[in-house]
N, C-alpha and C. Protein backbone atom coordinates (compact mmCIF):
# COMPACT_ATOMS: atom_id res chain seq x y z
N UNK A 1 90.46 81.37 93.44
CA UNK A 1 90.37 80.13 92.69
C UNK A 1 89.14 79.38 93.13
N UNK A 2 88.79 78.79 91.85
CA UNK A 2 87.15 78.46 92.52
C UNK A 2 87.18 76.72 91.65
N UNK A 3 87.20 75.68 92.33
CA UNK A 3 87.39 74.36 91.51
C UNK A 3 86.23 74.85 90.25
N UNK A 4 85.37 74.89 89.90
CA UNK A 4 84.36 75.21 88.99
C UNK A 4 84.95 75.72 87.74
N UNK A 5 85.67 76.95 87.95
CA UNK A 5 86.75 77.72 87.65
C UNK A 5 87.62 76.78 86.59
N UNK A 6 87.95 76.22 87.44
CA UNK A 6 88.94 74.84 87.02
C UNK A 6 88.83 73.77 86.05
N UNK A 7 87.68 73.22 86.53
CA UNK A 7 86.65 72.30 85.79
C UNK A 7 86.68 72.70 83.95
N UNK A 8 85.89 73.80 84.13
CA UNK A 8 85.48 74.89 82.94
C UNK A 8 86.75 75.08 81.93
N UNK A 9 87.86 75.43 82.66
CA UNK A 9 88.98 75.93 81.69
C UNK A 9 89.61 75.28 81.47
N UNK A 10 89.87 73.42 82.09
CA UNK A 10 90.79 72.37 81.45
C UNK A 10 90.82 72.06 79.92
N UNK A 11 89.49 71.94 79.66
CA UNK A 11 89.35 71.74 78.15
C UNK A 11 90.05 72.71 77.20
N UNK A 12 90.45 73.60 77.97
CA UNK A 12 90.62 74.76 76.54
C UNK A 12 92.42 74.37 76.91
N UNK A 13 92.89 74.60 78.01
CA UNK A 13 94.48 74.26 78.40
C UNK A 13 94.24 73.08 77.54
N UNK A 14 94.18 72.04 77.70
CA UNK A 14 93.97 71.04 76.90
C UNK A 14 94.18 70.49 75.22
N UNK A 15 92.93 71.33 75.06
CA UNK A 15 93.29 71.73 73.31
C UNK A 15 94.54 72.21 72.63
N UNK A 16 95.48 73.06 73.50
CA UNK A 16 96.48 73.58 73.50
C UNK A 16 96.49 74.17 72.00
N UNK A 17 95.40 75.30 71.98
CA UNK A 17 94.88 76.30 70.41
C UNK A 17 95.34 77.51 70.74
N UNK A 18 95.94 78.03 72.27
CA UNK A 18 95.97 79.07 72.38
C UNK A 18 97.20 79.26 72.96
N UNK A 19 97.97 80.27 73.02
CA UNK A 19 99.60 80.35 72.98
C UNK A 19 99.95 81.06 74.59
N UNK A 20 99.17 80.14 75.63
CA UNK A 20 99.19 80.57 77.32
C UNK A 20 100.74 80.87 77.42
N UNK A 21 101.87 80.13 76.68
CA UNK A 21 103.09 80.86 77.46
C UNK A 21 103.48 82.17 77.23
N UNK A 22 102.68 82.35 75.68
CA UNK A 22 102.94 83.93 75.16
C UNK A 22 102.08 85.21 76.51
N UNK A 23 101.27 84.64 77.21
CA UNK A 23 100.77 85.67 78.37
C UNK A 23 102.53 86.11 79.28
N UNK A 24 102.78 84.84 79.27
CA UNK A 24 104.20 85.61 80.81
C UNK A 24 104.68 86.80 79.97
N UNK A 25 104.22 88.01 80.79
CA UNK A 25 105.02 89.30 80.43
C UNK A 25 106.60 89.28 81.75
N UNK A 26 106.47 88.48 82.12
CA UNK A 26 108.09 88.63 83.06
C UNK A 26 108.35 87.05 83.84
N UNK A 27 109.50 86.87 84.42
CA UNK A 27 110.05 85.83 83.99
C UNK A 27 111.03 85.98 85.13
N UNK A 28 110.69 85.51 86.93
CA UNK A 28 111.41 86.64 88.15
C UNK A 28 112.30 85.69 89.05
N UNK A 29 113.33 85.56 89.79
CA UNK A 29 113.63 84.63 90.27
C UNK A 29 113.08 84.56 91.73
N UNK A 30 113.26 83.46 92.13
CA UNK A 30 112.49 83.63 93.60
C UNK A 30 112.79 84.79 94.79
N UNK A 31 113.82 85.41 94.58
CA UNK A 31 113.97 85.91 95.49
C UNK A 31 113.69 87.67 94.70
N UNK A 32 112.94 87.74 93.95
CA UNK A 32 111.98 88.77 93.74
C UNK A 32 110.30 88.52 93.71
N UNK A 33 110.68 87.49 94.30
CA UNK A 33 108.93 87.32 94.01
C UNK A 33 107.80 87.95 94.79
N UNK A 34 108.12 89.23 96.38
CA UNK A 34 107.33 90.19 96.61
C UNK A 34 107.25 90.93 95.78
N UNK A 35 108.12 91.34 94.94
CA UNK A 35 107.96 92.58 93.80
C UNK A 35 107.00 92.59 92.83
N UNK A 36 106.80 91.03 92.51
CA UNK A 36 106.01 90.63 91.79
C UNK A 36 104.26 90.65 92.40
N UNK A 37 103.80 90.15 93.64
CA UNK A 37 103.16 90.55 94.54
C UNK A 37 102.83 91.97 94.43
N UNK A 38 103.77 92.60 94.78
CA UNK A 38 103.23 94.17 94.89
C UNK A 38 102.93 94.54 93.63
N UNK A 39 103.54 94.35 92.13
CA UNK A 39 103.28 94.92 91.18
C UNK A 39 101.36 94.31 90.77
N UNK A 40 100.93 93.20 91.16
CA UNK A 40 100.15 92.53 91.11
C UNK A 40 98.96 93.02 91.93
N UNK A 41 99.29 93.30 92.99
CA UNK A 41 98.50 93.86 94.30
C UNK A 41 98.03 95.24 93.42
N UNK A 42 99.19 96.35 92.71
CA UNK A 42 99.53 97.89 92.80
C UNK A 42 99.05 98.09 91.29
N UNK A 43 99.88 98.67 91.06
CA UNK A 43 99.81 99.39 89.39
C UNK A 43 99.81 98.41 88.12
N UNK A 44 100.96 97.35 88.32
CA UNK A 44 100.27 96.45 87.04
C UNK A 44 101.71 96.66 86.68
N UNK A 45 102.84 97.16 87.15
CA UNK A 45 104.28 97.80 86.83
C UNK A 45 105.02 97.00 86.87
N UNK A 46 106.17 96.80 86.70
CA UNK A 46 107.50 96.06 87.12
C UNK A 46 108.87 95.79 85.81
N UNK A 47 109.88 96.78 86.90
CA UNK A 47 110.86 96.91 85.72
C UNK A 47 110.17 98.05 84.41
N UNK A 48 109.38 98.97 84.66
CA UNK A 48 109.22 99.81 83.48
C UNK A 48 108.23 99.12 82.76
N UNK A 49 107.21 98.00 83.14
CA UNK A 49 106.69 97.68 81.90
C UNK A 49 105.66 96.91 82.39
N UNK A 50 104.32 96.24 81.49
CA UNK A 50 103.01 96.32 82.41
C UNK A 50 103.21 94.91 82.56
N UNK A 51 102.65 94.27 83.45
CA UNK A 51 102.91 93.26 84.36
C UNK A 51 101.58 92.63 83.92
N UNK A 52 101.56 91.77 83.47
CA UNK A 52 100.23 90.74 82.56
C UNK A 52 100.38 88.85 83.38
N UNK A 53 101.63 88.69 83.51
CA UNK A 53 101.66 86.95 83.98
C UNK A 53 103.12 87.36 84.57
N UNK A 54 102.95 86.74 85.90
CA UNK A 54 104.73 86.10 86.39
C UNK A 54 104.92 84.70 86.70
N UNK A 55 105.93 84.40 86.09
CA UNK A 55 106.32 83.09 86.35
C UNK A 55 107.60 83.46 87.40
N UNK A 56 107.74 82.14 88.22
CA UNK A 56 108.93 82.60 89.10
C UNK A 56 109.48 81.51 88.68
N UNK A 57 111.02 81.74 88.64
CA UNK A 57 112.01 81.00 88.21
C UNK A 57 112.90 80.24 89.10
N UNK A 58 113.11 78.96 89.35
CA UNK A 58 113.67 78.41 90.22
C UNK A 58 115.21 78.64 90.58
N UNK A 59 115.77 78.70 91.76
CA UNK A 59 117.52 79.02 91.75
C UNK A 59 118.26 78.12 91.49
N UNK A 60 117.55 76.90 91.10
CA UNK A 60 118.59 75.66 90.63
C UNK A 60 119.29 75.59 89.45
């Protein structure tokens, strides 16, 4: 992460033209969230299927 990075891409989050929640390909609760790590780190895998965005899901 680079603030610059940051700077640059608010405007477009912003505009809200583009459908960022449609990226989460999975959806993990916290207490899978190395799996998510490794699929991220590894092959791009998890659960059979390609791993694009994780959101981790709170236990509350």
């Amino acid at each position: 992460f680079q603030y610059e990075h940051f700077i640059r891409g608010l405007p477009i989050l912003e505009k809200a033209e583009f459908p960022f929640a449609d990226m989460i390909s999975h959806v993990l609760p916290l207490s899978r969230v190395g799996e998510g790590f490794e699929a991220l780190n590894g092959n791009y895998q998890l659960d059979d299927q390609t791993t694009i965005k994780i959101a981790i899901k709170s236990q509350s």
